[in-house]
PDB file of N, CA and C in Angstrom:
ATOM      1  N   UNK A   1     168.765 155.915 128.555  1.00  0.00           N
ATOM      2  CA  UNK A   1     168.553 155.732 129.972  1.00  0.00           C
ATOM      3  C   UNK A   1     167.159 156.206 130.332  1.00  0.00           C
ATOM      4  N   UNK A   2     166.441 155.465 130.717  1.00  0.00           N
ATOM      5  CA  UNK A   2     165.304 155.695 131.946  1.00  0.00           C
ATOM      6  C   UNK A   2     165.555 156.667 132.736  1.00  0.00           C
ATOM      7  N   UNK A   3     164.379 157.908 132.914  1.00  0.00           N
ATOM      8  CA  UNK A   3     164.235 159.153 133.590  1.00  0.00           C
ATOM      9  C   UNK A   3     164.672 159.128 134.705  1.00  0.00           C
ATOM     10  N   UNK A   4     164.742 157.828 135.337  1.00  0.00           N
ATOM     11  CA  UNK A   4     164.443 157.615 136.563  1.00  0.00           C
ATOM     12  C   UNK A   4     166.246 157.345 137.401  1.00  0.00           C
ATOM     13  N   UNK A   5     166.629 157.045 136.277  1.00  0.00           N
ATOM     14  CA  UNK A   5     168.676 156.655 136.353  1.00  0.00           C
ATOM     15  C   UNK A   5     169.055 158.420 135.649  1.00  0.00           C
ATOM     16  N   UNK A   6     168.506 159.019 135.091  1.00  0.00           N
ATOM     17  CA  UNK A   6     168.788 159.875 135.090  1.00  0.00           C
ATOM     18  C   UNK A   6     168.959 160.887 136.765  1.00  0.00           C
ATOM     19  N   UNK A   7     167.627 160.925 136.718  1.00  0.00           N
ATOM     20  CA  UNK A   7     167.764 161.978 138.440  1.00  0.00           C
ATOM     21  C   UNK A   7     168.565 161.154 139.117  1.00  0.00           C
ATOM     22  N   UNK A   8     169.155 159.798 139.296  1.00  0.00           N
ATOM     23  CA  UNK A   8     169.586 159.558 140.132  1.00  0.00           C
ATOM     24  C   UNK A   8     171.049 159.984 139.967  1.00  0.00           C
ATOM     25  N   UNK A   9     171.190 160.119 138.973  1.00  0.00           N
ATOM     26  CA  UNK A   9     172.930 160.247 138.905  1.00  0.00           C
ATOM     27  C   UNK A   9     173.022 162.043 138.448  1.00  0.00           C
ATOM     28  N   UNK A  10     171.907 162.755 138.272  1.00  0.00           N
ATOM     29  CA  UNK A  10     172.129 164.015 138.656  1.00  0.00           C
ATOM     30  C   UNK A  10     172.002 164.217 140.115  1.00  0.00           C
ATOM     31  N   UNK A  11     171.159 163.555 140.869  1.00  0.00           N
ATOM     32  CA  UNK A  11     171.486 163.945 142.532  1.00  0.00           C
ATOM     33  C   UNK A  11     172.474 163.060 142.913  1.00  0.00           C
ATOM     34  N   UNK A  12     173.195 162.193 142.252  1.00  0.00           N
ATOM     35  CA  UNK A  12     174.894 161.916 142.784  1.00  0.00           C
ATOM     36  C   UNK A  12     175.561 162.912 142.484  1.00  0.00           C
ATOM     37  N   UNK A  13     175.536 163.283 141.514  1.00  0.00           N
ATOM     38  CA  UNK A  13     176.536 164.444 140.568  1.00  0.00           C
ATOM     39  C   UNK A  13     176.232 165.657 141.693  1.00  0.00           C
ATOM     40  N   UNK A  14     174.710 166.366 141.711  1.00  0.00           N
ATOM     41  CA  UNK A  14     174.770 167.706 143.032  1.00  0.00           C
ATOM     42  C   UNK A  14     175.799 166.983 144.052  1.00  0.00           C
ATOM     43  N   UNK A  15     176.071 165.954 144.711  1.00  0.00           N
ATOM     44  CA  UNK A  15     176.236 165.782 146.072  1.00  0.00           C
ATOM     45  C   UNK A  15     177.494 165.358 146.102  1.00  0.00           C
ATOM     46  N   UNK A  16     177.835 164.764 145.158  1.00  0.00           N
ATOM     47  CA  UNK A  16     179.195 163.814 144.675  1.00  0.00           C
ATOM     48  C   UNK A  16     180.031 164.477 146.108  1.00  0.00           C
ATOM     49  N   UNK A  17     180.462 165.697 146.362  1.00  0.00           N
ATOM     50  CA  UNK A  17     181.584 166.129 147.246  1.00  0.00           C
ATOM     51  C   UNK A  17     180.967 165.695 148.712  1.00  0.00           C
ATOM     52  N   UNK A  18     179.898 165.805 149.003  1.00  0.00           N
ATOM     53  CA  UNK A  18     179.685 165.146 150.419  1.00  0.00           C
ATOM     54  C   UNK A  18     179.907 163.462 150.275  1.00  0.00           C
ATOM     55  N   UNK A  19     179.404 163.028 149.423  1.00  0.00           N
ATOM     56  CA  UNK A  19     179.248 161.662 150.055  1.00  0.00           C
ATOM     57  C   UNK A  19     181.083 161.458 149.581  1.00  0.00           C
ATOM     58  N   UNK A  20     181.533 161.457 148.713  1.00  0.00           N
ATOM     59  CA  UNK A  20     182.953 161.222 148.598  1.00  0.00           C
ATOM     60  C   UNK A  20     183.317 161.650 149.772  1.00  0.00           C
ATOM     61  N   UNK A  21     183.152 162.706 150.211  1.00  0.00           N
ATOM     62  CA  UNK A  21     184.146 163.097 151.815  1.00  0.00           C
ATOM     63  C   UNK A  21     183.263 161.983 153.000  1.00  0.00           C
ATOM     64  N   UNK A  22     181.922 161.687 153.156  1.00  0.00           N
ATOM     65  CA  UNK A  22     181.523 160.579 154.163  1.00  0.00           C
ATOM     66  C   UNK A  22     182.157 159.355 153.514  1.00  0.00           C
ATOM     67  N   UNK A  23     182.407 158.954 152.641  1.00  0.00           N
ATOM     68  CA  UNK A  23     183.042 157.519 152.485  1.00  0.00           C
ATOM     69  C   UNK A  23     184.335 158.205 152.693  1.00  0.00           C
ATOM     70  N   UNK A  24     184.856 158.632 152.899  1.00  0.00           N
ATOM     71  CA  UNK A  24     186.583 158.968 152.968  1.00  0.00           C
ATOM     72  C   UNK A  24     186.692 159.199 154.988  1.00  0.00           C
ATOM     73  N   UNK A  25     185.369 159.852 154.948  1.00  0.00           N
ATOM     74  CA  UNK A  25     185.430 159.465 156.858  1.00  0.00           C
ATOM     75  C   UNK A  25     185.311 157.916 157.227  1.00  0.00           C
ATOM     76  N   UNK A  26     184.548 157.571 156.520  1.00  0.00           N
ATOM     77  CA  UNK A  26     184.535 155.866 156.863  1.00  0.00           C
ATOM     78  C   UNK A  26     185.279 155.347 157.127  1.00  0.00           C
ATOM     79  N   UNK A  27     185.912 155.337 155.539  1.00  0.00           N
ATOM     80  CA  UNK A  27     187.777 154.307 155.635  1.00  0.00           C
ATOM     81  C   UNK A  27     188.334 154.504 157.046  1.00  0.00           C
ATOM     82  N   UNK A  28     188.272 156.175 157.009  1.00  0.00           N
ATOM     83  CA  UNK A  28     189.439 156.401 157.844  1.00  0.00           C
ATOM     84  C   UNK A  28     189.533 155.836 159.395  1.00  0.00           C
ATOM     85  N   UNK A  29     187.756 155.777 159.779  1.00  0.00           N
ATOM     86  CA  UNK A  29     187.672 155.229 161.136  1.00  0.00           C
ATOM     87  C   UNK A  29     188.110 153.866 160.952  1.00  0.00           C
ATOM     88  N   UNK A  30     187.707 153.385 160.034  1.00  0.00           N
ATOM     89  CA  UNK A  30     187.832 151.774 159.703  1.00  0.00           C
ATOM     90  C   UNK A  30     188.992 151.597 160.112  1.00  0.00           C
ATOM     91  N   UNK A  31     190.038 152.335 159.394  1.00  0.00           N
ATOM     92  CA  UNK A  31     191.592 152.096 159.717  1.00  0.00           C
ATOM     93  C   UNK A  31     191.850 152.600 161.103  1.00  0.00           C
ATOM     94  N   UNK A  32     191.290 153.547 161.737  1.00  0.00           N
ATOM     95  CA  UNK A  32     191.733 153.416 162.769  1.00  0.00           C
ATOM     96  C   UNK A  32     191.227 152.433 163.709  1.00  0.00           C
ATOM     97  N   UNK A  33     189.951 151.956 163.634  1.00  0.00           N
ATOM     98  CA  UNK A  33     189.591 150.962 164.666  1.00  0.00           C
ATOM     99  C   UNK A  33     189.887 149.386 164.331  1.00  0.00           C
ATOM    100  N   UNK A  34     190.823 149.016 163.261  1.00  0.00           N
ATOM    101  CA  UNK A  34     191.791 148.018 162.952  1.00  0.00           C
ATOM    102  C   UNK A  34     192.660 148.119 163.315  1.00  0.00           C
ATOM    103  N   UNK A  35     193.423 149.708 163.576  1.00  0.00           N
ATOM    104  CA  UNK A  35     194.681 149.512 164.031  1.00  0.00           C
ATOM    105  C   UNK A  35     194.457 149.166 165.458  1.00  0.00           C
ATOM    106  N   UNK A  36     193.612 150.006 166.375  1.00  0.00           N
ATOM    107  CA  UNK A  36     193.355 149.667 167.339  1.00  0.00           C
ATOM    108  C   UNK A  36     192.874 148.171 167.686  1.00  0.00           C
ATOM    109  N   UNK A  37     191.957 147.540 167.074  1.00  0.00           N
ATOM    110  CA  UNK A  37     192.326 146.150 167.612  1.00  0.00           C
ATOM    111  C   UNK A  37     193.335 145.250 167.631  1.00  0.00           C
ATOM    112  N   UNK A  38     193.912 145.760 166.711  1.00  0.00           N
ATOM    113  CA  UNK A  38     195.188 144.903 166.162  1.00  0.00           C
ATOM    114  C   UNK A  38     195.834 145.063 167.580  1.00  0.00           C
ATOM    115  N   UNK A  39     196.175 146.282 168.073  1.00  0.00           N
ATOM    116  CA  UNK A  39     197.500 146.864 168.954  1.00  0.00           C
ATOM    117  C   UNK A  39     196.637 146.415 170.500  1.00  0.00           C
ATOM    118  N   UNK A  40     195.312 146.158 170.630  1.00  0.00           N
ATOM    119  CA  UNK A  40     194.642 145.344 171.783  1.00  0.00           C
ATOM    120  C   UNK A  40     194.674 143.826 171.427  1.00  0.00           C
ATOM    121  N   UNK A  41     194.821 143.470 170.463  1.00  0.00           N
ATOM    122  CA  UNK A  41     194.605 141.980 170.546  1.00  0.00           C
ATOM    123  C   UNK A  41     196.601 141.339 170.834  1.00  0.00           C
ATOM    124  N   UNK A  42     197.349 142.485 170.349  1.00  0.00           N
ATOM    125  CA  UNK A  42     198.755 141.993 170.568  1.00  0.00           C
ATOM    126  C   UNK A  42     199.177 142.177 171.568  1.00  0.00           C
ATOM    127  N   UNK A  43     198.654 142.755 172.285  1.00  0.00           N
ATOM    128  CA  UNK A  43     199.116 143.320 173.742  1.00  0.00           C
ATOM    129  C   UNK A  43     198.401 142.210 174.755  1.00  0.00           C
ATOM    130  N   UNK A  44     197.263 142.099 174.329  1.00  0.00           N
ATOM    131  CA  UNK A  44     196.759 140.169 175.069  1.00  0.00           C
ATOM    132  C   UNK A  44     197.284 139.187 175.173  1.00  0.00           C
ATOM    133  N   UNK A  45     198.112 139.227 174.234  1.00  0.00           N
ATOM    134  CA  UNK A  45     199.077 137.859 173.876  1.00  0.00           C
ATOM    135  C   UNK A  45     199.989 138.249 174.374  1.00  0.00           C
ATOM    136  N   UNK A  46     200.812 139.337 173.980  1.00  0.00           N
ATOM    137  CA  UNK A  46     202.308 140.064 175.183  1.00  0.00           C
ATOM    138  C   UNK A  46     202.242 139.126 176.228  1.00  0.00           C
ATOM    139  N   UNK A  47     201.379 139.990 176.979  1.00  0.00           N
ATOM    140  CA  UNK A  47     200.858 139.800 178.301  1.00  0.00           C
ATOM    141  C   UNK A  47     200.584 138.565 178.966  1.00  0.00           C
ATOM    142  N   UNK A  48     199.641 137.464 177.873  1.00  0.00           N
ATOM    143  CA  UNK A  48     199.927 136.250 177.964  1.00  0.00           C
ATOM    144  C   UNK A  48     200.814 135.241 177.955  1.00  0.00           C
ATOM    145  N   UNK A  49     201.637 135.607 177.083  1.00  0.00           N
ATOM    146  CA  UNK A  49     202.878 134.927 177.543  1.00  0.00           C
ATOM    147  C   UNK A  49     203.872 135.468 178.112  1.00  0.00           C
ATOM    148  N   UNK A  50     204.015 137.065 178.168  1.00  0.00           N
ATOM    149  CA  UNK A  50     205.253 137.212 179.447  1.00  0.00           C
ATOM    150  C   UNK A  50     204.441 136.641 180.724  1.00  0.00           C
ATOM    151  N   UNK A  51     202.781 136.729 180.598  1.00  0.00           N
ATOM    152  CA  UNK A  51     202.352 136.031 182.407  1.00  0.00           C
ATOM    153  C   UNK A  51     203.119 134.941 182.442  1.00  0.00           C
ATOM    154  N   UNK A  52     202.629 133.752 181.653  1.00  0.00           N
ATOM    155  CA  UNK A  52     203.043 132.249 181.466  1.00  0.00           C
ATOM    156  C   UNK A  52     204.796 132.005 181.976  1.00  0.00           C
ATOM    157  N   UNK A  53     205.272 133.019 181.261  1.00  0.00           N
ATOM    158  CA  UNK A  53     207.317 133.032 181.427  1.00  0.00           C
ATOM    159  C   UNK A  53     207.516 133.058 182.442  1.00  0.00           C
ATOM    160  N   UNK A  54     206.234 134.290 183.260  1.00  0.00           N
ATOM    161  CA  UNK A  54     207.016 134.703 184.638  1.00  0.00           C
ATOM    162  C   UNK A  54     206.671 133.516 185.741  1.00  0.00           C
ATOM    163  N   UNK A  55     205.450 132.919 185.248  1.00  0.00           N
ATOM    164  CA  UNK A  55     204.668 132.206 186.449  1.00  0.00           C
ATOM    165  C   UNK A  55     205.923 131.220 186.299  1.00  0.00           C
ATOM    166  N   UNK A  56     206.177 130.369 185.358  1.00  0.00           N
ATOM    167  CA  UNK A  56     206.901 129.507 185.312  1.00  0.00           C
ATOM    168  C   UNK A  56     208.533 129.212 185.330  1.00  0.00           C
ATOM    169  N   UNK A  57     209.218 130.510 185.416  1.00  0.00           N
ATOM    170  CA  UNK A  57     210.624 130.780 186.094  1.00  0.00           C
ATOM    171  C   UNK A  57     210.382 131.582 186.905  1.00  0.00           C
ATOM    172  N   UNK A  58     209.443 131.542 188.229  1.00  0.00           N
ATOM    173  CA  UNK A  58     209.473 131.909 189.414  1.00  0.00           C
ATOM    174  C   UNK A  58     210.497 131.349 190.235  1.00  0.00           C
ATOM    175  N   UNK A  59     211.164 131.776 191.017  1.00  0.00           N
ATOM    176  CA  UNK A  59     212.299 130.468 191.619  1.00  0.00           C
ATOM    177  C   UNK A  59     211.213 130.484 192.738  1.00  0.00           C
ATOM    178  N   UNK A  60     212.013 129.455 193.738  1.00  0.00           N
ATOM    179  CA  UNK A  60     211.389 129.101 194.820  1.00  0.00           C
ATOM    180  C   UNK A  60     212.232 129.377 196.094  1.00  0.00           C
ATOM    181  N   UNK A  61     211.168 130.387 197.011  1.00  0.00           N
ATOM    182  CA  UNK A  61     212.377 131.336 197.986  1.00  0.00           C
ATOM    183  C   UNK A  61     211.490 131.010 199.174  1.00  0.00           C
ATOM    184  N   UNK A  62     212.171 130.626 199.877  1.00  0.00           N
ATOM    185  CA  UNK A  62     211.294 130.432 201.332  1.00  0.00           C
ATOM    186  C   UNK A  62     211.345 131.457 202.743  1.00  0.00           C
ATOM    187  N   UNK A  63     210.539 131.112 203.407  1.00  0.00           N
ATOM    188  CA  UNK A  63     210.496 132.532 204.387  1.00  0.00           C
ATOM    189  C   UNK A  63     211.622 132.570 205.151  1.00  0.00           C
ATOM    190  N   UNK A  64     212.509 131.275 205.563  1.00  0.00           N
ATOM    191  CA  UNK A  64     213.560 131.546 206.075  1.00  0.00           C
ATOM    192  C   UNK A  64     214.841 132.203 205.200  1.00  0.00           C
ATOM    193  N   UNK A  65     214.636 131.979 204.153  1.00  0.00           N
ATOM    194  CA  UNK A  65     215.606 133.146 202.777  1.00  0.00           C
ATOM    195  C   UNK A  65     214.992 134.552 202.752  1.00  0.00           C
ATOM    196  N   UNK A  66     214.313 134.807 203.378  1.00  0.00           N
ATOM    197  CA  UNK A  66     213.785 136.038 202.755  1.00  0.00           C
ATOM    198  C   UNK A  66     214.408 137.355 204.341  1.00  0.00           C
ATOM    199  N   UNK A  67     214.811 136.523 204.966  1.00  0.00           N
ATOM    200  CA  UNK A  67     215.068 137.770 206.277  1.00  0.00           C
ATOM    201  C   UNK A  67     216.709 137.297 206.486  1.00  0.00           C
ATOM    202  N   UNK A  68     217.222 138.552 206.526  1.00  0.00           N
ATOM    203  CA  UNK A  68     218.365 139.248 206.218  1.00  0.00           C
ATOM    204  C   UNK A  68     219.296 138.285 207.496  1.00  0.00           C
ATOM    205  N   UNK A  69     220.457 137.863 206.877  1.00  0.00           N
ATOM    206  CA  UNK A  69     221.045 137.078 208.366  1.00  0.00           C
ATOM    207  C   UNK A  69     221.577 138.198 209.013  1.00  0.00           C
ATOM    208  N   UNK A  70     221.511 138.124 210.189  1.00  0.00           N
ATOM    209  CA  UNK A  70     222.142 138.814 211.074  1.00  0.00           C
ATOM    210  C   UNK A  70     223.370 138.309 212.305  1.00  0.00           C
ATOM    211  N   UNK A  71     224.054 138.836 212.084  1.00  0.00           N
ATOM    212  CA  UNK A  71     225.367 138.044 213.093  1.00  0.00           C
ATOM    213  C   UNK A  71     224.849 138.354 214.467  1.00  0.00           C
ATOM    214  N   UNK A  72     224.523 139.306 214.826  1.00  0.00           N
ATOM    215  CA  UNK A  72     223.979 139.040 216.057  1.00  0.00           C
ATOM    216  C   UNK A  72     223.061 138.269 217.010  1.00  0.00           C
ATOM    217  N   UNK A  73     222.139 137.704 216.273  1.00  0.00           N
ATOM    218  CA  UNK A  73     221.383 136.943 216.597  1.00  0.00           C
ATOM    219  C   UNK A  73     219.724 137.821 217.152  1.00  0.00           C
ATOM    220  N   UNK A  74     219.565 139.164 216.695  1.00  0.00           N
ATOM    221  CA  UNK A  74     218.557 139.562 216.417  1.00  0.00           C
ATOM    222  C   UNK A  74     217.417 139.432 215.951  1.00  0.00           C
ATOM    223  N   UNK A  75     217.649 139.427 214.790  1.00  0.00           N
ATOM    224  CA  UNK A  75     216.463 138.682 213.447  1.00  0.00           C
ATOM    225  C   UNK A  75     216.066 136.771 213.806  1.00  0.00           C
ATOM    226  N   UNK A  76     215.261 136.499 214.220  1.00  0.00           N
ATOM    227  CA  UNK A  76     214.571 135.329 213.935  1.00  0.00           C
ATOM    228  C   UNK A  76     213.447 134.985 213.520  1.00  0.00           C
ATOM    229  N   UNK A  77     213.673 134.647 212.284  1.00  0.00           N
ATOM    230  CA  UNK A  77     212.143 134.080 211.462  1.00  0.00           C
ATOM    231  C   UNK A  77     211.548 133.415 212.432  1.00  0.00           C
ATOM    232  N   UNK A  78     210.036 134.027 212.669  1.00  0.00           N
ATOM    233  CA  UNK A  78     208.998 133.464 213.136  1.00  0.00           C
ATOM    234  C   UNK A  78     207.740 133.546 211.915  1.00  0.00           C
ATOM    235  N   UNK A  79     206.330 132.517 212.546  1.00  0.00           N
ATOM    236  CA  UNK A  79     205.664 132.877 211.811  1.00  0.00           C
ATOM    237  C   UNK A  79     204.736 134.436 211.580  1.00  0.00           C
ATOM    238  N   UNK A  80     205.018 134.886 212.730  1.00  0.00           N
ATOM    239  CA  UNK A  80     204.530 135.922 213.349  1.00  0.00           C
ATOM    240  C   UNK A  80     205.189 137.106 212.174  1.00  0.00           C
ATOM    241  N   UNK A  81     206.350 137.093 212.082  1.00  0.00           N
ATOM    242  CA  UNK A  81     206.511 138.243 211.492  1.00  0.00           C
ATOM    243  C   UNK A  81     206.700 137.979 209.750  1.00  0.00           C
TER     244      UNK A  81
END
């Protein structure tokens, strides 16, 4: 080996425990910021289609359904109220 592959793999060898522990921080963000997109990109879609479900089995309720009958003759849907 060339002098020069020598020092290099004696200053891997001094350091070997840092950089093994910075590549072992790496992964680890890696995995966490995969899990995290993963669990944002599924929650987009959730969301997208429970919107879609809800928009589209909305029933259809009109303002005169929506106020309470009253036997007395109290309550009358106007536009006002």
């Amino acid at each position: 080996m060339s002098q020069k592959k020598v020092d290099e793999y004696k200053k891997y060898k001094a350091n070997r425990k840092e950089i093994l522990a910075k590549e072992k921080r790496a992964k680890q963000r890696n995995k966490v910021l995969a899990i995290i997109a993963t669990v944002a990109i599924l929650c987009g879609v959730g969301y997208g289609v429970f919107y879609t479900y809800k928009t589209e089995t909305a029933p259809d309720i009109t303002f005169a359904e929506l106020v309470a009958p009253d036997q007395y003759g109290l309550l009358v849907p106007t536009i006002e109220d």
